[in-house]
Protein backbone atom coordinates (compact mmCIF):
# COMPACT_ATOMS: atom_id res chain seq x y z
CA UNK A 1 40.61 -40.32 -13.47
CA UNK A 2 41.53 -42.33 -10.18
CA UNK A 3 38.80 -40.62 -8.62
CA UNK A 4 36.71 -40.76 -10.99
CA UNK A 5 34.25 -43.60 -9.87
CA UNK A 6 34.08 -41.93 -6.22
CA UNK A 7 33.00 -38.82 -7.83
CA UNK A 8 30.35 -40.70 -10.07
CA UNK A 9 29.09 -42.55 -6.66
CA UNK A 10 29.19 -39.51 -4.79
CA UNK A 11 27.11 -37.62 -7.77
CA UNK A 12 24.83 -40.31 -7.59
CA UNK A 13 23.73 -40.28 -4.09
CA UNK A 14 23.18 -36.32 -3.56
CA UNK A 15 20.23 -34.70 -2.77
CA UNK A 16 20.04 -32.90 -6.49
CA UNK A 17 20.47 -36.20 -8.41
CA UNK A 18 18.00 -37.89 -6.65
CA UNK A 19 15.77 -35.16 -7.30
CA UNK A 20 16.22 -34.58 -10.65
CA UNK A 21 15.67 -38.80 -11.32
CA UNK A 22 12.69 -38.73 -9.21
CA UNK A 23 11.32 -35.17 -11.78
CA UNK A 24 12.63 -37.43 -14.82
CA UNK A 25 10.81 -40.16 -13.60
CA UNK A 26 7.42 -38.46 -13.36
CA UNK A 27 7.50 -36.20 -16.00
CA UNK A 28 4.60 -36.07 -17.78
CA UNK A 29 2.79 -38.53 -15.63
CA UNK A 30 1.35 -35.74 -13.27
CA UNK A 31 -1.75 -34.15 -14.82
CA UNK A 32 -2.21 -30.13 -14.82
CA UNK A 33 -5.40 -30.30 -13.17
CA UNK A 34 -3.76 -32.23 -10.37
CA UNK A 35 -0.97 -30.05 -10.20
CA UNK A 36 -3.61 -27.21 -9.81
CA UNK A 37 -6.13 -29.08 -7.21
CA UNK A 38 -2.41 -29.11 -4.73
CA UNK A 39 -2.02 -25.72 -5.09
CA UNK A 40 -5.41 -24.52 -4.85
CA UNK A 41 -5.32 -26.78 -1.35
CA UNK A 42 -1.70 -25.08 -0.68
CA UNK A 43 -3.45 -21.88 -1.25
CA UNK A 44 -6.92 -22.87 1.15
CA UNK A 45 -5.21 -23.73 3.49
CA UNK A 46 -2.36 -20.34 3.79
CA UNK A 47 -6.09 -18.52 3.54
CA UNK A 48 -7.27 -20.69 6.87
CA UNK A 49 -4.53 -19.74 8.83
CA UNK A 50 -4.82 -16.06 8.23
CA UNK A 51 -8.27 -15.99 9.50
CA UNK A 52 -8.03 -17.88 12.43
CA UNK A 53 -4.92 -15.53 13.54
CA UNK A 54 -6.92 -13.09 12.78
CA UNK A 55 -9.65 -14.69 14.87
CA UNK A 56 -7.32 -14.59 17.67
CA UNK A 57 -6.43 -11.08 17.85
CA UNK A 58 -10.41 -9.98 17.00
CA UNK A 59 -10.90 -11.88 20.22
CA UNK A 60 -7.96 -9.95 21.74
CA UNK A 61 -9.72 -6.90 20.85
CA UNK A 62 -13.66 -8.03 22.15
CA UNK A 63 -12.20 -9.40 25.18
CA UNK A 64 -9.96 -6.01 25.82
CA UNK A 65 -13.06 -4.06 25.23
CA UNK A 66 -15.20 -5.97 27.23
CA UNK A 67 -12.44 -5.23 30.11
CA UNK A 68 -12.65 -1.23 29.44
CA UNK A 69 -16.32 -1.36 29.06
CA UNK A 70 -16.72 -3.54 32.36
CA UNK A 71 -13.82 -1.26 34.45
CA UNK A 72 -15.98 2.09 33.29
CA UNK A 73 -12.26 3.28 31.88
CA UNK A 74 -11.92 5.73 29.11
CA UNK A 75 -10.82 4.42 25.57
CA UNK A 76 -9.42 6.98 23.87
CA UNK A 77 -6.44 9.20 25.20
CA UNK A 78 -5.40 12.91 24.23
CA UNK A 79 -2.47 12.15 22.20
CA UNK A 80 -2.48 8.78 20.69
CA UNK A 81 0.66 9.40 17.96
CA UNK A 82 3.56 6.97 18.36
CA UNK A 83 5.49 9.39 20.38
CA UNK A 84 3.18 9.50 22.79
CA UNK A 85 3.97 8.83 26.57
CA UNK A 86 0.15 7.64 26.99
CA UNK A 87 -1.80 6.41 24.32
CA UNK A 88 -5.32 6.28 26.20
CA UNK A 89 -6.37 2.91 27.83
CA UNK A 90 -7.12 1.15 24.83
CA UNK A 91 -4.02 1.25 22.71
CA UNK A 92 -1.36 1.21 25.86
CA UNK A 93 -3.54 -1.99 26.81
CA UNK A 94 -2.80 -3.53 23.76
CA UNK A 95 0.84 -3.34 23.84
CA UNK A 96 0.90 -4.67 27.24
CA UNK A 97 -1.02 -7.73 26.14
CA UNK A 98 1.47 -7.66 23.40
CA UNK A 99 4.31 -8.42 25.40
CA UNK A 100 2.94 -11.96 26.52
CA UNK A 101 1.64 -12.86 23.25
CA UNK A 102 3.87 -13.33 20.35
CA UNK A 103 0.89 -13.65 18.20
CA UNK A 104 -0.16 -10.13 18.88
CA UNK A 105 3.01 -8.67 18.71
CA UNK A 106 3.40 -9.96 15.59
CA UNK A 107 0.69 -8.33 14.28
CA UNK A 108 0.89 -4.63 16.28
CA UNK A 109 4.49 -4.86 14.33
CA UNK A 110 3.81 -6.19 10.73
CA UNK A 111 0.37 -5.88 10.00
CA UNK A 112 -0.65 -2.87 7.05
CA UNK A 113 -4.23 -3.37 6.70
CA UNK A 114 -5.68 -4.39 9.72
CA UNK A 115 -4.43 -3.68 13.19
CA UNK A 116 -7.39 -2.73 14.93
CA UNK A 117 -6.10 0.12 17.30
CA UNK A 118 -8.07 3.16 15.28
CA UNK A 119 -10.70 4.78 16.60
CA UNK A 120 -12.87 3.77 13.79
CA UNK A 121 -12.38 0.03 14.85
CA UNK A 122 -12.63 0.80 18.45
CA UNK A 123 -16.09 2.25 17.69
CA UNK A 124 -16.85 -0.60 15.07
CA UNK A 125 -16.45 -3.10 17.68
CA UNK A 126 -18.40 -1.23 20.38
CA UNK A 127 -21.17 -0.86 18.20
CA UNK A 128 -21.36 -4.94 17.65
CA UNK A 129 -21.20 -5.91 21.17
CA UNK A 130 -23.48 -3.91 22.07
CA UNK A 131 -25.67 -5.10 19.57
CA UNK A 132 -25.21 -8.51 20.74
CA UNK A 133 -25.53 -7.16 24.33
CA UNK A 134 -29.29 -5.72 22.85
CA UNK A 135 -30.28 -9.01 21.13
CA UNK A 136 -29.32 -11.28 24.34
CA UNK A 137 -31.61 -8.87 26.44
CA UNK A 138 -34.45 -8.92 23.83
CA UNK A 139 -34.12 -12.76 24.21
CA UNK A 140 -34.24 -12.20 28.07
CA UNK A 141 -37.60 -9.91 27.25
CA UNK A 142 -39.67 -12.37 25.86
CA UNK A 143 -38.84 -15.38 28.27
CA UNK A 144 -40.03 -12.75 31.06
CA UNK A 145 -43.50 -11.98 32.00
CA UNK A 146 -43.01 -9.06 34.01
CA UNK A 147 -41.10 -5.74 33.39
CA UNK A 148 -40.27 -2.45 35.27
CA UNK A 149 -38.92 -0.03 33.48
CA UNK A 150 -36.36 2.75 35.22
CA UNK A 151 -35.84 6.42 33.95
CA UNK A 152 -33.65 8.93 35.25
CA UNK A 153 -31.88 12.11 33.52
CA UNK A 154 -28.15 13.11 33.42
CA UNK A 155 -26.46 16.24 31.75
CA UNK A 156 -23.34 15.21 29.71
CA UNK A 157 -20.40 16.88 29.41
CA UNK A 158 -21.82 18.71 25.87
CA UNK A 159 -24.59 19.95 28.49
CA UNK A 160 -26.93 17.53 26.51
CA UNK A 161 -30.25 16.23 28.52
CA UNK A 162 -29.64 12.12 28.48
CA UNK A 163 -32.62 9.70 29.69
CA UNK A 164 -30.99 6.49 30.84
CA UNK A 165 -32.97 3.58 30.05
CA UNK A 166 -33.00 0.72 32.90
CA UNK A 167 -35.39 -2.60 32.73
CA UNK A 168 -35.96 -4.72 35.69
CA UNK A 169 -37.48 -8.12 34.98
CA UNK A 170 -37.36 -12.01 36.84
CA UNK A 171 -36.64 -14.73 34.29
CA UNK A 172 -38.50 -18.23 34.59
CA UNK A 173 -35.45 -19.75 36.69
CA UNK A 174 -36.01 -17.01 39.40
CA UNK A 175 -33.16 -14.58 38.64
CA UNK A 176 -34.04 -10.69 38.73
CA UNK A 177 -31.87 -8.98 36.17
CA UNK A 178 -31.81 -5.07 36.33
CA UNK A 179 -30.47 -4.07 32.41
CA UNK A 180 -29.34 -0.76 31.52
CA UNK A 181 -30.34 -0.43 27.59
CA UNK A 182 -29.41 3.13 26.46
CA UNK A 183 -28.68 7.08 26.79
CA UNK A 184 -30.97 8.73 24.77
CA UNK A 185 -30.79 12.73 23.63
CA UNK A 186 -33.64 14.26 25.04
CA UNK A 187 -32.87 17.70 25.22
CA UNK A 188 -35.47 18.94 23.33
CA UNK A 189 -38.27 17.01 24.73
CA UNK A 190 -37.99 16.86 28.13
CA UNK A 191 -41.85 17.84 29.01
CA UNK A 192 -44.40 15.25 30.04
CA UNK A 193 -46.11 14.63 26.87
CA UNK A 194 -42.47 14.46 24.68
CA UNK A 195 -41.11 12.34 27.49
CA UNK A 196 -44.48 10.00 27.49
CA UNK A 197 -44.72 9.39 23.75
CA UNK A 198 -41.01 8.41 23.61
CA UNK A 199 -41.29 5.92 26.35
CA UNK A 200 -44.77 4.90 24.89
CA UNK A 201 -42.80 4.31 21.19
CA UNK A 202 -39.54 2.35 23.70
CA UNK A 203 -42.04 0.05 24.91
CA UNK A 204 -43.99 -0.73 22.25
CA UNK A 205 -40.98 -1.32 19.99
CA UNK A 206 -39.55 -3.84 22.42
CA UNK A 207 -43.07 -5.55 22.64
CA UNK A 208 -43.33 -5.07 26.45
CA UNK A 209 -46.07 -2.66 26.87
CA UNK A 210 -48.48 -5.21 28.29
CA UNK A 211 -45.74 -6.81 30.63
CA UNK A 212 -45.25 -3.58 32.68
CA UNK A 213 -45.71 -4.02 35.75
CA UNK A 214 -44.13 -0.81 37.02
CA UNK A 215 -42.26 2.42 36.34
CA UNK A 216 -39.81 4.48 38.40
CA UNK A 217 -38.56 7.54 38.02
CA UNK A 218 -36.95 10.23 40.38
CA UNK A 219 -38.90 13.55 41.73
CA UNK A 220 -38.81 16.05 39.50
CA UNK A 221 -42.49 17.82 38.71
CA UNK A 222 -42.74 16.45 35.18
CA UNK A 223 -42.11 12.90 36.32
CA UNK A 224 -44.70 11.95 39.65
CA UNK A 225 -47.48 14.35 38.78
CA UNK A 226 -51.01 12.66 39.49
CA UNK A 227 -52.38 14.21 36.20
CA UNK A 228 -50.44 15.28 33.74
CA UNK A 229 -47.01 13.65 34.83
CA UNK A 230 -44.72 11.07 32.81
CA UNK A 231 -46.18 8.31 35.28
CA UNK A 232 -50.12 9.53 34.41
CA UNK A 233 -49.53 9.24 30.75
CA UNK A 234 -48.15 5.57 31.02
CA UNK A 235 -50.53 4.76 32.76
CA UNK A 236 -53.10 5.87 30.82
CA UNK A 237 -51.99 3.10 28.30
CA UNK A 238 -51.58 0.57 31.25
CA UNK A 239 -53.54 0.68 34.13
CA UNK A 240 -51.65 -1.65 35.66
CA UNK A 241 -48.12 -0.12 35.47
CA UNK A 242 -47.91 1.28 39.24
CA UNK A 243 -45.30 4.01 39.39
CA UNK A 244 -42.68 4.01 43.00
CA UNK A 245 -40.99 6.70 43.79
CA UNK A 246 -36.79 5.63 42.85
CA UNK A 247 -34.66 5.21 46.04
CA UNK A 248 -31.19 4.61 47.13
CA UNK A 249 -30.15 2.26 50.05
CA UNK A 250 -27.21 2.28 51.90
């Protein structure tokens, strides 16, 4: 009992006393819907900072992309398992990122739903910037008022025909731009008429056909004939699209 007032004083100052006076206190003075409205806030705002970490390592991912895409590297690699001593580009490039961002890391090493190294997201992704990539050239398209368009052919490695797709065009503030748009399967049509009607259809699509200026295209016969070549058929639809012989210079 001699102690018995410095245990009561001692009682009364700690941390759990206080805490429980302050919860007698205001019990029944804070209302339910009040007590909900702070969670709901608790729970906005855990929600917020998911998505803009996730933001983050999306933007990883676009900018990593953008880096392959720009470097002409491969993506994908043979063996991509965990084991593997080479993952491809994209994946090995992620883990090297990894080590300088703790963000990242976090994620490549706790995340179960999304973590953005499958080639389903790899091809997701690709698919959207280049769609962007389209829209900011169709943009570019209608500020010109002049277009060329460039066509040449390339065998892949399935031994499929591919017409690349190349417009050339000078924007109002004096800056030629030279745009590579698409491969496109033509293996089955790769005569005059097949190859005219598709460019015809490219052209028309995009809205350009009365801002071609020019065409170019390399020598084979199907391409330069005076008659019945890919150059005669365009322009057949417009006169004024005069057709130069594609060159390389040193």
């Amino acid at each position: 009992m001699n102690n018995f007032s410095k245990a009561v004083k001692r009682h009364e100052e700690s941390t759990a006393h206080l805490q429980s006076m302050i919860q007698l206190k205001t019990f029944g003075e804070i209302r339910i819907e009040n007590m909900i409205d702070s969670m709901r806030k608790i729970s906005i705002e855990q929600h917020n900072s998911k998505v803009k970490s996730y933001r983050e390592i999306l933007k990883i991912l676009i900018n990593s992309i953008c880096f392959l895409g720009v470097q002409q590297l491969a993506f994908r690699g043979d063996d991509e398992s965990p084991n593997s001593v080479n993952r491809g580009n994209y994946i090995e490039l992620m883990y090297l990122l990894a080590e300088e961002n703790l963000l990242l890391k976090h994620h490549l090493e706790n995340s179960t739903t999304f973590i953005g190294l499958s080639s389903d997201i790899q091809n997701d992704l690709i698919n959207s910037i280049s769609y962007v990539l389209h829209q900011k050239i169709l943009d570019e398209l209608e500020e010109t008022e002049f277009i060329t368009i460039i066509l040449d052919e390339t065998i892949d490695i399935n031994n499929k025909s591919q017409l690349a797709v190349v417009l050339r065009y000078v924007l109002n503030n004096g800056t030629l731009y030279e745009r590579f748009i698409e491969f496109f399967d033509v293996t089955m049509h790769r005569d005059a008429n097949s190859l005219s009607k598709f460019v015809i259809k490219f052209l028309n699509d995009k809205k350009i056909m009365k801002k071609l200026m020019g065409q170019s295209y390399d020598g084979a016969a199907v391409m330069p004939g005076d008659s019945h070549g890919l150059q005669a058929k365009i322009r057949d639809v417009n006169p004024s699209a005069l057709y130069i012989h594609c060159f390389a210079t040193n």
